[in-house]
PDB file of N, CA and C in Angstrom:
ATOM      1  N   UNK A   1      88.169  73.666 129.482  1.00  0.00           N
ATOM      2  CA  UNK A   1      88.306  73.789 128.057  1.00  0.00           C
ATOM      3  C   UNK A   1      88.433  75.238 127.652  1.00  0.00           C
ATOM      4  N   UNK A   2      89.199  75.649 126.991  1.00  0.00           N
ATOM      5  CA  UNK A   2      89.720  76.797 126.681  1.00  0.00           C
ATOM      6  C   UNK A   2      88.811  77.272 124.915  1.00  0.00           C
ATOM      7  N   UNK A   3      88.143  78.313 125.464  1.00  0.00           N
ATOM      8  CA  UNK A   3      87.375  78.942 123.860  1.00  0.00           C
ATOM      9  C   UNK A   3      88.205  79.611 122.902  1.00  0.00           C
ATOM     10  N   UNK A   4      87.891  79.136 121.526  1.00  0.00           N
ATOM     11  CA  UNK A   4      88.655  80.176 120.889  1.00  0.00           C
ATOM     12  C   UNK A   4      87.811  81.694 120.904  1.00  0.00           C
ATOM     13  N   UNK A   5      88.994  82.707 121.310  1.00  0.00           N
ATOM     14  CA  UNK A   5      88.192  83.635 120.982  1.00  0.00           C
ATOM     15  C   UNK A   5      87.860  84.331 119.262  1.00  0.00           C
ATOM     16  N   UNK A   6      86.778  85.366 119.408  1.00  0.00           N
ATOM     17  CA  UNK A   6      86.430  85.963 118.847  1.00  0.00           C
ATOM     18  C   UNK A   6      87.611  86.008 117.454  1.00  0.00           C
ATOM     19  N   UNK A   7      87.372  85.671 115.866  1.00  0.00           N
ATOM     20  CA  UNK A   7      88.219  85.811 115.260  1.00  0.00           C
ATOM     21  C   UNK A   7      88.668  87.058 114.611  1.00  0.00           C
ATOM     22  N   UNK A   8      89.514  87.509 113.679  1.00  0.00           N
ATOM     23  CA  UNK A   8      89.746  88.718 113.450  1.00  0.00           C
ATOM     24  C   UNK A   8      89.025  89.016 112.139  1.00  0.00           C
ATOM     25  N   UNK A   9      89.116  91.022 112.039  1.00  0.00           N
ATOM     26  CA  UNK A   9      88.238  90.624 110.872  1.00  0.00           C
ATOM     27  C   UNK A   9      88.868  90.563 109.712  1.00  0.00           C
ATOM     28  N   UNK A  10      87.951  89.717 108.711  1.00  0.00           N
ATOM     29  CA  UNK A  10      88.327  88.690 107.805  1.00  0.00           C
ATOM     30  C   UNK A  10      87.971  89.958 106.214  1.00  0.00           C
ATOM     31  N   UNK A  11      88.580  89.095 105.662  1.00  0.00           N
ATOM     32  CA  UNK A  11      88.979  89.996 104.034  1.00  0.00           C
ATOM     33  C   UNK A  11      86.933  90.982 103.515  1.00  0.00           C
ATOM     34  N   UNK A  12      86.057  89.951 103.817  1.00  0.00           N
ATOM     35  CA  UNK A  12      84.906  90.066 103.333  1.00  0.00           C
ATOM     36  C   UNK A  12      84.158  91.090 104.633  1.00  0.00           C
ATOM     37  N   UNK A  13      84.524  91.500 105.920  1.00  0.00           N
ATOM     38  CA  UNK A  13      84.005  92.571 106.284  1.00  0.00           C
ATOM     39  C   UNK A  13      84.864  93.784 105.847  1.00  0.00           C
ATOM     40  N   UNK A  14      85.998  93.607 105.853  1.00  0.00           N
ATOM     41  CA  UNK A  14      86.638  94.863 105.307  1.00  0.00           C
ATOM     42  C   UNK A  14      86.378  95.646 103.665  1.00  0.00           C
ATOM     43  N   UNK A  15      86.196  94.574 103.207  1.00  0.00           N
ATOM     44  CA  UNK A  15      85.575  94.763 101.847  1.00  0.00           C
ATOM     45  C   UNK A  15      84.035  95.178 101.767  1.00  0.00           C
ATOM     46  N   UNK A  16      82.789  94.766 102.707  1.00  0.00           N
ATOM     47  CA  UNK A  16      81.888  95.395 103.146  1.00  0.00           C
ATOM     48  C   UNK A  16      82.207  97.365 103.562  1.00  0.00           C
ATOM     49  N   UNK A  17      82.788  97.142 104.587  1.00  0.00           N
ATOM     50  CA  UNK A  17      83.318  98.641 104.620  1.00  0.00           C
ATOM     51  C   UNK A  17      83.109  99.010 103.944  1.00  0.00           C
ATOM     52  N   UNK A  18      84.474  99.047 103.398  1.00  0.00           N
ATOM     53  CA  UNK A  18      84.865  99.785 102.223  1.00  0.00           C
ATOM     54  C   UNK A  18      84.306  99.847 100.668  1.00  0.00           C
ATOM     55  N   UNK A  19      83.197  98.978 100.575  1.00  0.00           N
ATOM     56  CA  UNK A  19      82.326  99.073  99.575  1.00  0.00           C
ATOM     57  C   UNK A  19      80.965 100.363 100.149  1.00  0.00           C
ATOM     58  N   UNK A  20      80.927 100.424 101.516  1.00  0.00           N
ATOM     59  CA  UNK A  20      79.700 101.145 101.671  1.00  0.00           C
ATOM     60  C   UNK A  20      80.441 102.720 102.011  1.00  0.00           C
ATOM     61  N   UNK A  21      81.568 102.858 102.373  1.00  0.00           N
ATOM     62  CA  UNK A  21      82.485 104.374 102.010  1.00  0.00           C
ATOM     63  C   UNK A  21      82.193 104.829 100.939  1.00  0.00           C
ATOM     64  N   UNK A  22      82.563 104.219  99.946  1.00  0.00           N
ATOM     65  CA  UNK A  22      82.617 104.471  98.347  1.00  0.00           C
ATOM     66  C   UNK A  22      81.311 104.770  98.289  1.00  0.00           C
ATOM     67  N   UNK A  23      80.416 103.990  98.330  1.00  0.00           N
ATOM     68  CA  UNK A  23      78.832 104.274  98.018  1.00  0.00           C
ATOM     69  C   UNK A  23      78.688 105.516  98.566  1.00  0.00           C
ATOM     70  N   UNK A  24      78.927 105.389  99.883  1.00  0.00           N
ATOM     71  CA  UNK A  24      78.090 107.116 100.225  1.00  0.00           C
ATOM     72  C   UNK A  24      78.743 108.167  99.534  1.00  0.00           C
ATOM     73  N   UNK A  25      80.134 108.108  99.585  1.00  0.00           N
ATOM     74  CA  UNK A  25      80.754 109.141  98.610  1.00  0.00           C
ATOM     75  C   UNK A  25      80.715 109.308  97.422  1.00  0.00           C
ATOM     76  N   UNK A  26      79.798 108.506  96.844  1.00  0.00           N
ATOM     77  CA  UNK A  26      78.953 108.127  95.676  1.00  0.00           C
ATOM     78  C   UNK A  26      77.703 109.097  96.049  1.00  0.00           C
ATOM     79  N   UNK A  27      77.450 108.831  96.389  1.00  0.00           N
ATOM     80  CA  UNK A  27      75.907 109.017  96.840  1.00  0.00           C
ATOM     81  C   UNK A  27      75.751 110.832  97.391  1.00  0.00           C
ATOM     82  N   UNK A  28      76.913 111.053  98.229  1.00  0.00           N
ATOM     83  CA  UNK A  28      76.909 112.209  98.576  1.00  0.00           C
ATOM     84  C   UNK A  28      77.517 113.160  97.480  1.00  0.00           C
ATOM     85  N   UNK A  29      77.922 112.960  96.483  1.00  0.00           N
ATOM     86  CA  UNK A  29      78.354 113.387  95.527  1.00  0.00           C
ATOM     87  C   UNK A  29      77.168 113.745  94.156  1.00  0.00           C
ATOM     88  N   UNK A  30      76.224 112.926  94.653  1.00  0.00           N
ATOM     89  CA  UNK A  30      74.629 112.567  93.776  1.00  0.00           C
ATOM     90  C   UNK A  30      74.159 114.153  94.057  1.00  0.00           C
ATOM     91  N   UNK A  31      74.364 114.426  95.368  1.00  0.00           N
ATOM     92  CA  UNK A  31      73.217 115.225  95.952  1.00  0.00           C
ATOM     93  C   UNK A  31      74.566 116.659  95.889  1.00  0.00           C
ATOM     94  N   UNK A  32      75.636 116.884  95.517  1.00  0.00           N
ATOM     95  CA  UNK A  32      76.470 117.883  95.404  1.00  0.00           C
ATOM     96  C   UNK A  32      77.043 118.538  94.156  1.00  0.00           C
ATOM     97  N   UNK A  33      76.796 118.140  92.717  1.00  0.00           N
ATOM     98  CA  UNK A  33      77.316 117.701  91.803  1.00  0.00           C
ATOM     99  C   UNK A  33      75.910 117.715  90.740  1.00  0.00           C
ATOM    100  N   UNK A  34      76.236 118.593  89.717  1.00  0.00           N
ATOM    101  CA  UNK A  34      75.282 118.810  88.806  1.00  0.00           C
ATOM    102  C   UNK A  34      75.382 118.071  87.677  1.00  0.00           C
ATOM    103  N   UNK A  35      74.958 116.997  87.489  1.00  0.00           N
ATOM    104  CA  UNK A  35      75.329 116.146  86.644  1.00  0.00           C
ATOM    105  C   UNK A  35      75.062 116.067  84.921  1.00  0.00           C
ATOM    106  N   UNK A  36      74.114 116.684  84.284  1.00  0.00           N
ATOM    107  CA  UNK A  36      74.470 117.784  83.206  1.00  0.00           C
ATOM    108  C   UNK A  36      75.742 118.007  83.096  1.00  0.00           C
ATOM    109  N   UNK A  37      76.658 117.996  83.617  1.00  0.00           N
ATOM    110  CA  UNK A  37      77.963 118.568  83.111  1.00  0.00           C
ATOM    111  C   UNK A  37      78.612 117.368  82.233  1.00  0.00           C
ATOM    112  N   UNK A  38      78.490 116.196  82.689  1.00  0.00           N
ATOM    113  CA  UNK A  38      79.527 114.938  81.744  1.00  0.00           C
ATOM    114  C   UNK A  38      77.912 114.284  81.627  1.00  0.00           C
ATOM    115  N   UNK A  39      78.159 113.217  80.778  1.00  0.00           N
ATOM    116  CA  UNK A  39      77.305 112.367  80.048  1.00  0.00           C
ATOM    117  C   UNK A  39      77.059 110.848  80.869  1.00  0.00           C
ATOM    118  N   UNK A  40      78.579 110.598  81.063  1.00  0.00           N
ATOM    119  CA  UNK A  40      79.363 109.408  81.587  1.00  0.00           C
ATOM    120  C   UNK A  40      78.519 109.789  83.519  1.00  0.00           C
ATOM    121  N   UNK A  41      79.321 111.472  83.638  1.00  0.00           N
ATOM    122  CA  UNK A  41      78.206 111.081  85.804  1.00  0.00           C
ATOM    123  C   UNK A  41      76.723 111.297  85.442  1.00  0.00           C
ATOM    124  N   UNK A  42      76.413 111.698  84.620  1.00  0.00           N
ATOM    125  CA  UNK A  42      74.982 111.628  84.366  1.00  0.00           C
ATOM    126  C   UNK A  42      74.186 110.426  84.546  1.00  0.00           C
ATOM    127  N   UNK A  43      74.457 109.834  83.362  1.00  0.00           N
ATOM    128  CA  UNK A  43      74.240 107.823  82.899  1.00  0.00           C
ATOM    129  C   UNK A  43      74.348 107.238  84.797  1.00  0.00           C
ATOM    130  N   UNK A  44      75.618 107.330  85.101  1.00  0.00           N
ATOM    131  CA  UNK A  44      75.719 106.952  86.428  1.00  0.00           C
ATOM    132  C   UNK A  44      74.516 107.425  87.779  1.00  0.00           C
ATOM    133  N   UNK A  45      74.606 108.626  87.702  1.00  0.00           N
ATOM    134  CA  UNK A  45      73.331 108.980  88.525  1.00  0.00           C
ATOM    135  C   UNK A  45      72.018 108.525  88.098  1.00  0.00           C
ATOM    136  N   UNK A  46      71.481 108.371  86.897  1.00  0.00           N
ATOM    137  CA  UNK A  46      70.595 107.585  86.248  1.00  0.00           C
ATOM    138  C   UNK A  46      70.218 106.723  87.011  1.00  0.00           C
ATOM    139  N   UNK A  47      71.453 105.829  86.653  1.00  0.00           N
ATOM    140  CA  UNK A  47      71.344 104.155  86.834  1.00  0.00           C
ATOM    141  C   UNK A  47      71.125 104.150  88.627  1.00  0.00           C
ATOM    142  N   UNK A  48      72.029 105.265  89.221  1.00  0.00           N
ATOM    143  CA  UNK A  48      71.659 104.959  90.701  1.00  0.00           C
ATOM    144  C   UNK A  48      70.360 104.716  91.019  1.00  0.00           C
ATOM    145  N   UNK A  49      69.271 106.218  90.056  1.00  0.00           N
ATOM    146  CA  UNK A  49      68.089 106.600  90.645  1.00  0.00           C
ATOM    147  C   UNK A  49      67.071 105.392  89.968  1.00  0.00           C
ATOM    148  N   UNK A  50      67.232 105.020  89.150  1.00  0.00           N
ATOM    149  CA  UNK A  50      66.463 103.639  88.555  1.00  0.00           C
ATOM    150  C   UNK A  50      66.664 101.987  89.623  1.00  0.00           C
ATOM    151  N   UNK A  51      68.098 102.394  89.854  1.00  0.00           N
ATOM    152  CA  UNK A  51      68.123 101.368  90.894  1.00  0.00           C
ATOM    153  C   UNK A  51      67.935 101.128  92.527  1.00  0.00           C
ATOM    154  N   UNK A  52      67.626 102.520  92.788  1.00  0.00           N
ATOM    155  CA  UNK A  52      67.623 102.992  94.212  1.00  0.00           C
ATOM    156  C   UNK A  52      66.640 102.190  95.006  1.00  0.00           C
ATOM    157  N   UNK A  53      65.871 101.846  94.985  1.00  0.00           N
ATOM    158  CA  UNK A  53      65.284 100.690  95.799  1.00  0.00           C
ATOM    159  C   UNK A  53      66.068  99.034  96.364  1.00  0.00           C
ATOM    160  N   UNK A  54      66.518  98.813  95.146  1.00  0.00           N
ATOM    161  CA  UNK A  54      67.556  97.828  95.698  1.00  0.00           C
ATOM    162  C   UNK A  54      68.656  97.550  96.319  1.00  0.00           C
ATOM    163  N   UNK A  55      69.214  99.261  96.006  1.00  0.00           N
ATOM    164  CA  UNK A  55      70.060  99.921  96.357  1.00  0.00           C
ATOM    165  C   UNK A  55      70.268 100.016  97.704  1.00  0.00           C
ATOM    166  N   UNK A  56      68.808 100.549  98.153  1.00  0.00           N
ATOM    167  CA  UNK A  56      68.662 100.616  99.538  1.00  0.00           C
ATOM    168  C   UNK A  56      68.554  99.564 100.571  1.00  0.00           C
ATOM    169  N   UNK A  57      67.656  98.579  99.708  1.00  0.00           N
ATOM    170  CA  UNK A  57      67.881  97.244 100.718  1.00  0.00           C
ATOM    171  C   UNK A  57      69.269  96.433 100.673  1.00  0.00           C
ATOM    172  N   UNK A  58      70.186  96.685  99.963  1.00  0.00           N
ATOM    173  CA  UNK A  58      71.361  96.247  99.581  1.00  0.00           C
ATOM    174  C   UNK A  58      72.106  96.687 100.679  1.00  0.00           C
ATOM    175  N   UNK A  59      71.919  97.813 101.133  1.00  0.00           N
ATOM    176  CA  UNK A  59      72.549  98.746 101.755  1.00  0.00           C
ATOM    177  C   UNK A  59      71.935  98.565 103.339  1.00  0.00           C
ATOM    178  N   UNK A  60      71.010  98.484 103.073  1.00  0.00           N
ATOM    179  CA  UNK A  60      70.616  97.620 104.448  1.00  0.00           C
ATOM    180  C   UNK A  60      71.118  96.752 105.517  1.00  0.00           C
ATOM    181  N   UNK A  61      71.105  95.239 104.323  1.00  0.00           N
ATOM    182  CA  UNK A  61      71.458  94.011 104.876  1.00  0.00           C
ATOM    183  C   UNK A  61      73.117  94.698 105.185  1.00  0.00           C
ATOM    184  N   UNK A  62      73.794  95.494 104.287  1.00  0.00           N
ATOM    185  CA  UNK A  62      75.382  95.621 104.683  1.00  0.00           C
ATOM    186  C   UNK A  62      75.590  96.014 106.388  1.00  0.00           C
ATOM    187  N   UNK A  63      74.622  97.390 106.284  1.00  0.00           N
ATOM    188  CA  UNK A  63      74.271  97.948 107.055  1.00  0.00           C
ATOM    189  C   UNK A  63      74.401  97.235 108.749  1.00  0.00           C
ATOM    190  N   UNK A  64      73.304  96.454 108.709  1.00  0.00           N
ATOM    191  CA  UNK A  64      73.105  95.168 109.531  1.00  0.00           C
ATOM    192  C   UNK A  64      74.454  94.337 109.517  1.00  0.00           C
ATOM    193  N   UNK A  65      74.291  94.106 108.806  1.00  0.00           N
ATOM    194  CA  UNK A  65      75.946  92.962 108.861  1.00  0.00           C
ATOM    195  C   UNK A  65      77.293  93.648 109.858  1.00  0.00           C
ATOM    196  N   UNK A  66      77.275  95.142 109.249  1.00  0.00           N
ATOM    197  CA  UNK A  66      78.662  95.735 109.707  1.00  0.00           C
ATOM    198  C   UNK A  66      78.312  95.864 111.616  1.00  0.00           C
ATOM    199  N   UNK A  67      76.574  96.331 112.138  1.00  0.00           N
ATOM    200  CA  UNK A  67      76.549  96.463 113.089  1.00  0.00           C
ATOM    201  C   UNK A  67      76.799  95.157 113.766  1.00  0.00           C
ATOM    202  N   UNK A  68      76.440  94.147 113.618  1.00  0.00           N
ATOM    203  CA  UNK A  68      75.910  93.071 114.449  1.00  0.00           C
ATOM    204  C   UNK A  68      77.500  92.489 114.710  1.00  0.00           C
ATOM    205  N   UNK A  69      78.444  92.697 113.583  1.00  0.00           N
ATOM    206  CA  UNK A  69      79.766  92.126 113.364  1.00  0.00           C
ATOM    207  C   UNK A  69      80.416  93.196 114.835  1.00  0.00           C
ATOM    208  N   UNK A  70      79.995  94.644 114.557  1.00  0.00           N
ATOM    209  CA  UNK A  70      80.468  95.474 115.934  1.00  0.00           C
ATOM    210  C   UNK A  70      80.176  95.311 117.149  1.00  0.00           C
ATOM    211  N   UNK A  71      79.004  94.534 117.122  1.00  0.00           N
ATOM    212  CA  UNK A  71      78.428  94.230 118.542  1.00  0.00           C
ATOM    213  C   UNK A  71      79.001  93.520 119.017  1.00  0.00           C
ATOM    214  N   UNK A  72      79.429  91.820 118.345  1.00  0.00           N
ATOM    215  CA  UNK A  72      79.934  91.008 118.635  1.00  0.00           C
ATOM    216  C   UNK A  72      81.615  90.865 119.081  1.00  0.00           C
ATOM    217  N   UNK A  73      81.787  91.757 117.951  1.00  0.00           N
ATOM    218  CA  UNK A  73      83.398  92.082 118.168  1.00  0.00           C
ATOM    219  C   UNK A  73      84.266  93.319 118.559  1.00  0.00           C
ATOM    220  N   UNK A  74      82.999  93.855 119.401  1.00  0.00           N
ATOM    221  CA  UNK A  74      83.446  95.103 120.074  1.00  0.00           C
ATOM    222  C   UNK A  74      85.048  95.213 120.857  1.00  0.00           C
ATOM    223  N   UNK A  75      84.981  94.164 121.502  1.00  0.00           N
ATOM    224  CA  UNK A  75      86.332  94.400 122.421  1.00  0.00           C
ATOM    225  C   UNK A  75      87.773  93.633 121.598  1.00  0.00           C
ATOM    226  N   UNK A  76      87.546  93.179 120.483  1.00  0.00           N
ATOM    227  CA  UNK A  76      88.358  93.157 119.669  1.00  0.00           C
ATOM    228  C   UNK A  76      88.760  93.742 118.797  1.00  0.00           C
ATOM    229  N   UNK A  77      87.830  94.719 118.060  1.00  0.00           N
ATOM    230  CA  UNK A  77      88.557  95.660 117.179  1.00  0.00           C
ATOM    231  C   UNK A  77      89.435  96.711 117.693  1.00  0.00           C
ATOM    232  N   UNK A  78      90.160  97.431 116.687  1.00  0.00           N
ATOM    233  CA  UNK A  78      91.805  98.008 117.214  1.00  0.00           C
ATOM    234  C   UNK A  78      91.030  99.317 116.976  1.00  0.00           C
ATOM    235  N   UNK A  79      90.447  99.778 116.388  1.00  0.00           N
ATOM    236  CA  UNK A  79      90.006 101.145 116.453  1.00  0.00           C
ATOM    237  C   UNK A  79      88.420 100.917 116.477  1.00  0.00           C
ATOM    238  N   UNK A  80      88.118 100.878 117.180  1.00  0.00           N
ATOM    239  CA  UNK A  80      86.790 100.685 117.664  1.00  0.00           C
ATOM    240  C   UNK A  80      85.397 102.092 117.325  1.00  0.00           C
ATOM    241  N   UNK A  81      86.181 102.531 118.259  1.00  0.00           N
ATOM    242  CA  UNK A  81      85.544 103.979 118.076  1.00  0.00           C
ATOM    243  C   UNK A  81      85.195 104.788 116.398  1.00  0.00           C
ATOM    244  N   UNK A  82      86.660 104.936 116.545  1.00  0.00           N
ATOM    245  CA  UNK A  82      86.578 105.046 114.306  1.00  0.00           C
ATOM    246  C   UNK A  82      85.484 104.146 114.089  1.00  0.00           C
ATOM    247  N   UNK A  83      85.332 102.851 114.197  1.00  0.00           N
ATOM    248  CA  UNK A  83      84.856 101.855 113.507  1.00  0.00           C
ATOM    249  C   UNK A  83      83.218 101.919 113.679  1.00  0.00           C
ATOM    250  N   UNK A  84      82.696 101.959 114.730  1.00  0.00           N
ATOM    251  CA  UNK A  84      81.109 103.060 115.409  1.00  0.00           C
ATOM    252  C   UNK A  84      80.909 103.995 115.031  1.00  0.00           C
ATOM    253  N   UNK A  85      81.679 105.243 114.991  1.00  0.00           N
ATOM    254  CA  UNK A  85      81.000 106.390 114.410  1.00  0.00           C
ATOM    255  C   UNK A  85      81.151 106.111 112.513  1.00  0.00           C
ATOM    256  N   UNK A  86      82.198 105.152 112.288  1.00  0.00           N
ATOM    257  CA  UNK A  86      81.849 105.033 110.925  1.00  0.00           C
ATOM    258  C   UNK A  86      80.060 104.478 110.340  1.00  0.00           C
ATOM    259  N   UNK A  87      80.046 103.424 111.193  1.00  0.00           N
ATOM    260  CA  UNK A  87      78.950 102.664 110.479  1.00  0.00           C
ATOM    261  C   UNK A  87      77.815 103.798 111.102  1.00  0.00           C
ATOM    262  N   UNK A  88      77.607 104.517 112.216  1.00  0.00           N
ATOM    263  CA  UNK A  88      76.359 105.503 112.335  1.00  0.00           C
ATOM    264  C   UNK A  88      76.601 106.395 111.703  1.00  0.00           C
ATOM    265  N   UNK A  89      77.441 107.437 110.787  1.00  0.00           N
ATOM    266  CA  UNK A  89      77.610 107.678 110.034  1.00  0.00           C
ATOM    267  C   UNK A  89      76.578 107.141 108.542  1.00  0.00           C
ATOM    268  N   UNK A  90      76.995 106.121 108.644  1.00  0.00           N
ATOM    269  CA  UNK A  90      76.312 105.218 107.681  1.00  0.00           C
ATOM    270  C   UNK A  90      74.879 104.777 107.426  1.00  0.00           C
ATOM    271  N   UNK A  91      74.831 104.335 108.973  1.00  0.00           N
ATOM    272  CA  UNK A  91      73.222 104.446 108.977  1.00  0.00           C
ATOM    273  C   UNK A  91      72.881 105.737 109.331  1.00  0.00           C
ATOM    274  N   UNK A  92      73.139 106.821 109.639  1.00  0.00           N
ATOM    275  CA  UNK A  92      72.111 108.357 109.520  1.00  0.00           C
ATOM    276  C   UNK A  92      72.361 108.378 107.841  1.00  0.00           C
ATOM    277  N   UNK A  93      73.383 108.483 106.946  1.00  0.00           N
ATOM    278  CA  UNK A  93      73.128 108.532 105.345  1.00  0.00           C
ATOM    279  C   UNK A  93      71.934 107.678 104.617  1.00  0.00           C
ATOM    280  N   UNK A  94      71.808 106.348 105.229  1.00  0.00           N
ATOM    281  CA  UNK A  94      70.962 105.095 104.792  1.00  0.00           C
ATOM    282  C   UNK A  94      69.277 106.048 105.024  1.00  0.00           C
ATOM    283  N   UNK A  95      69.293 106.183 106.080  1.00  0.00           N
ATOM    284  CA  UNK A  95      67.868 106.786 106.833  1.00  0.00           C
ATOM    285  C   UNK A  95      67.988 108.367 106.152  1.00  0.00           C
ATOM    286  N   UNK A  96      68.861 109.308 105.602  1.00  0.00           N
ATOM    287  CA  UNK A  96      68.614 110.316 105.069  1.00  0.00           C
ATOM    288  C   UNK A  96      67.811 109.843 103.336  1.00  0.00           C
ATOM    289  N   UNK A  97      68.557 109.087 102.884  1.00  0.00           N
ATOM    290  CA  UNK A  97      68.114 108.361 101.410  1.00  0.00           C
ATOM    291  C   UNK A  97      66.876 108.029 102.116  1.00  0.00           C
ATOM    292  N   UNK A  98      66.811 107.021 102.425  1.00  0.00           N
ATOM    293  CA  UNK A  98      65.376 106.514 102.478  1.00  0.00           C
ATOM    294  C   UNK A  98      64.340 107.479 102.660  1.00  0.00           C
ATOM    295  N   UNK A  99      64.774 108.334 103.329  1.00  0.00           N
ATOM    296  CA  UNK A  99      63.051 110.019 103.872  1.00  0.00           C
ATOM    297  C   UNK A  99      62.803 110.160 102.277  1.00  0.00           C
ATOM    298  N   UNK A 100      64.356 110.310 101.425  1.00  0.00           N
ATOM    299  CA  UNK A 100      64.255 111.146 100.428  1.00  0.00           C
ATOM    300  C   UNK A 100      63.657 110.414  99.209  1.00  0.00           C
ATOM    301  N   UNK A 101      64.237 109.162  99.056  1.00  0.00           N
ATOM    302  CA  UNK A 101      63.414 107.931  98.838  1.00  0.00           C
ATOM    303  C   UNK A 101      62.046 108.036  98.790  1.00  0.00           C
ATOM    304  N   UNK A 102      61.720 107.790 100.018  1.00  0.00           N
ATOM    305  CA  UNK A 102      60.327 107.918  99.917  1.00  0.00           C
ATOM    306  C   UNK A 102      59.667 109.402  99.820  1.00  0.00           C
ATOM    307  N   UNK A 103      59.983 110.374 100.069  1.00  0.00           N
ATOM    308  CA  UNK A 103      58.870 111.574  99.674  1.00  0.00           C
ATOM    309  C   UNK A 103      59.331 111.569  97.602  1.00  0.00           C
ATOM    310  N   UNK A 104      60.288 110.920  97.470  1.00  0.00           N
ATOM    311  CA  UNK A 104      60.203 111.688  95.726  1.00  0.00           C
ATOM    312  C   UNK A 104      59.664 110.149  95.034  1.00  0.00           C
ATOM    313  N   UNK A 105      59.091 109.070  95.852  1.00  0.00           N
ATOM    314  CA  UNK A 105      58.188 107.584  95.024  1.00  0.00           C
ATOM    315  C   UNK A 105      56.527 108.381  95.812  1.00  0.00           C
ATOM    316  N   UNK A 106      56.554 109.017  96.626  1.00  0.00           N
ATOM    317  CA  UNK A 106      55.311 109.006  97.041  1.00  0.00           C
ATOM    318  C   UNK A 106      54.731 110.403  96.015  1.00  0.00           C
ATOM    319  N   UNK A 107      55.180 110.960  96.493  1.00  0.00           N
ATOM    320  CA  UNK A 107      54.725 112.535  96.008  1.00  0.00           C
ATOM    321  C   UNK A 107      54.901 113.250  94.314  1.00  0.00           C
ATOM    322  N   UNK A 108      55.877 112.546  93.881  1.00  0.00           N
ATOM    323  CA  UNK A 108      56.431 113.385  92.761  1.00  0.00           C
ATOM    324  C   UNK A 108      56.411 112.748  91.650  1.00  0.00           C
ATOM    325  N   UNK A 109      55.783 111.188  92.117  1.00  0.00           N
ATOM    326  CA  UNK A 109      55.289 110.337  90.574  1.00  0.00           C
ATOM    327  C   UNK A 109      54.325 110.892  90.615  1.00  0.00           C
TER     328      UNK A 109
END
């Protein structure tokens, strides 16, 4: 009996991706970018830092999802490599938020 293999990836991991790109370049833009200057990235950084806990576990489960999807479908993806250093990339940003996360809920309330 012949297995199907491994399928390709599908509209909703690519859209994972590319939702957690944007975020960090979101995010890395938080920490580069004096936000005093517009009203509109201000409000936005706001809303990040009010929401940043959920944020983070949000970012998590993606997190998880994108690895476990790499594990499985290692010898099928076409750029592989790109596709690994993207998501550790991702998780060293996840684990930089979170230190920072937690020393400014522990210390600075």
């Amino acid at each position: 009996m012949a297995t199907n293999p491994a399928s390709a990836p599908n509209r909703s991991l690519q859209f994972v991706y590319a939702t957690m790109a944007i975020l960090q370049a979101v995010l890395v833009c938080e920490f580069l970018f004096d936000a005093s200057t517009s009203q509109v990235v201000s409000d936005l950084f706001q809303l990040i830092d009010e929401q940043r806990s959920g944020l983070l576990l949000a970012e998590l489960f993606a997190l998880g999802v994108l690895f476990v999807d790499a594990v499985v479908r290692f010898d099928q993806l076409q750029r592989r490599w790109a596709h690994c250093i993207g998501i550790a990339f991702f998780v060293c940003h996840w684990m930089f938020q979170m230190f920072v996360h937690f020393l400014s809920s522990s210390y600075l309330n």
